[in-house]
Protein backbone atom coordinates (compact mmCIF):
# COMPACT_ATOMS: atom_id res chain seq x y z
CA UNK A 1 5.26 -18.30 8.31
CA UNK A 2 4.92 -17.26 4.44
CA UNK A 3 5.74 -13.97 3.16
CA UNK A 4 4.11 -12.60 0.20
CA UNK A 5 5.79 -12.14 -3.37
CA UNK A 6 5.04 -9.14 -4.17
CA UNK A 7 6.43 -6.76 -1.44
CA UNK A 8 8.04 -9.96 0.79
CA UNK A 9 6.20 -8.87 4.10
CA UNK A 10 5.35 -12.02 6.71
CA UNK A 11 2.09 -12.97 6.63
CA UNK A 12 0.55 -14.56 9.47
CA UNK A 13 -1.65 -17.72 7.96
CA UNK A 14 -2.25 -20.88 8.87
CA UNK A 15 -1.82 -23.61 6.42
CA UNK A 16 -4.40 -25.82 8.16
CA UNK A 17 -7.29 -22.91 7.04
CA UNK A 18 -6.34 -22.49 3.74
CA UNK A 19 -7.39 -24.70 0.76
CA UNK A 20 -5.07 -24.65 -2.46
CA UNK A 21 -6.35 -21.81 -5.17
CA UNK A 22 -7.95 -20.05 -2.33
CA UNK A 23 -7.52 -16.29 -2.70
CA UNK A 24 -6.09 -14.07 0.14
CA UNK A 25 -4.89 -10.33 0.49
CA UNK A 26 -2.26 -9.27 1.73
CA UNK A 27 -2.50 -6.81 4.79
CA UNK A 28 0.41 -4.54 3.87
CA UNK A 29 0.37 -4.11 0.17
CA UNK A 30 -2.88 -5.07 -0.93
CA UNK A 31 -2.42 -7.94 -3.15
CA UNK A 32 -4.44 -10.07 -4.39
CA UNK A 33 -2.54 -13.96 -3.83
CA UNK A 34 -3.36 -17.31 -4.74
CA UNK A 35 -2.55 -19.93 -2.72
CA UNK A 36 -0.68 -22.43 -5.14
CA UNK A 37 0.34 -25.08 -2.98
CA UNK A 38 0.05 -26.12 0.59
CA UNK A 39 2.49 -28.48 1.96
CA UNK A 40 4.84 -26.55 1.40
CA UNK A 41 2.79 -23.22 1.86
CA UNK A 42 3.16 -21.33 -1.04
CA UNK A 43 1.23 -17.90 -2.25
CA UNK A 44 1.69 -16.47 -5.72
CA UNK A 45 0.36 -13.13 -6.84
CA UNK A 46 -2.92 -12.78 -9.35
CA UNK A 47 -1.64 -10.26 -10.88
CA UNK A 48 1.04 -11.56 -12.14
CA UNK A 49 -1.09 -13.70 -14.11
CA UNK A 50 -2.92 -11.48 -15.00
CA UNK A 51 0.18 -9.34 -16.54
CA UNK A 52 1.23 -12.60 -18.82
CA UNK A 53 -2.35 -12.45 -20.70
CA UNK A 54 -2.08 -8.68 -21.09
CA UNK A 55 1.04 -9.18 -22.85
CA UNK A 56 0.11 -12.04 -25.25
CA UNK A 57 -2.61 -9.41 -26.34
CA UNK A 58 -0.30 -6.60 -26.68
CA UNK A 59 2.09 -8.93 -28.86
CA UNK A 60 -1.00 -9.43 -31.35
CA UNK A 61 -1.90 -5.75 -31.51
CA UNK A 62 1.66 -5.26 -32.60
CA UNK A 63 2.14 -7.11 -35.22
CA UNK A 64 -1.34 -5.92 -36.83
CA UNK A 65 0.09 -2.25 -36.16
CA UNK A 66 3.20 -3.81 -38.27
CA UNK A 67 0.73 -4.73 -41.35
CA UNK A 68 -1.16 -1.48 -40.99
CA UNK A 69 1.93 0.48 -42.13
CA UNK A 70 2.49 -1.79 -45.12
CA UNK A 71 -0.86 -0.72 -46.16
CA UNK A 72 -0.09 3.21 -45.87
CA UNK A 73 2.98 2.43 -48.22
CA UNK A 74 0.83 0.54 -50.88
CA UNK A 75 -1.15 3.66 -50.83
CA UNK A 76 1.52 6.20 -51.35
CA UNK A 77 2.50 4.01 -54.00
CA UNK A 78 -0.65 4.14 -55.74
CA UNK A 79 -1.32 7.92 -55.57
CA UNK A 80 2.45 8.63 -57.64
């Protein structure tokens, strides 16, 4: 018996009717799950993926956010 990552509840699957990268939800939380390996049976949770491409974009709006304010200063700079 698995249980899933993302609120550890057992999950009643059977290995033998799963394929890897097959997509299941889980019954008591919702989540979306891969399955990322079968022998042994192991699930791992979309979102989570997901979550690490969100962030990678969020790291690129920052730093043009950064150069944004350098610009502001030029132009204070300019208007004195």
């Amino acid at each position: 018996m698995v249980k899933c990552p993302m609120c550890d509840a057992a999950m009643d699957v059977e290995a033998d009717e799963l394929d890897e990268g097959e997509s299941i939800t889980c019954e008591e939380c919702g989540a979306e799950l891969n399955v990322a390996s079968i022998d042994p049976l192991e699930l791992e949770s979309v979102e989570g993926e997901d979550e690490d491409e969100d962030f990678d974009e969020d790291d690129d709006d920052d730093l043009g956010d950064e150069d944004d304010d350098d610009d502001e200063d030029d132009d204070e700079e300019d208007w004195k």
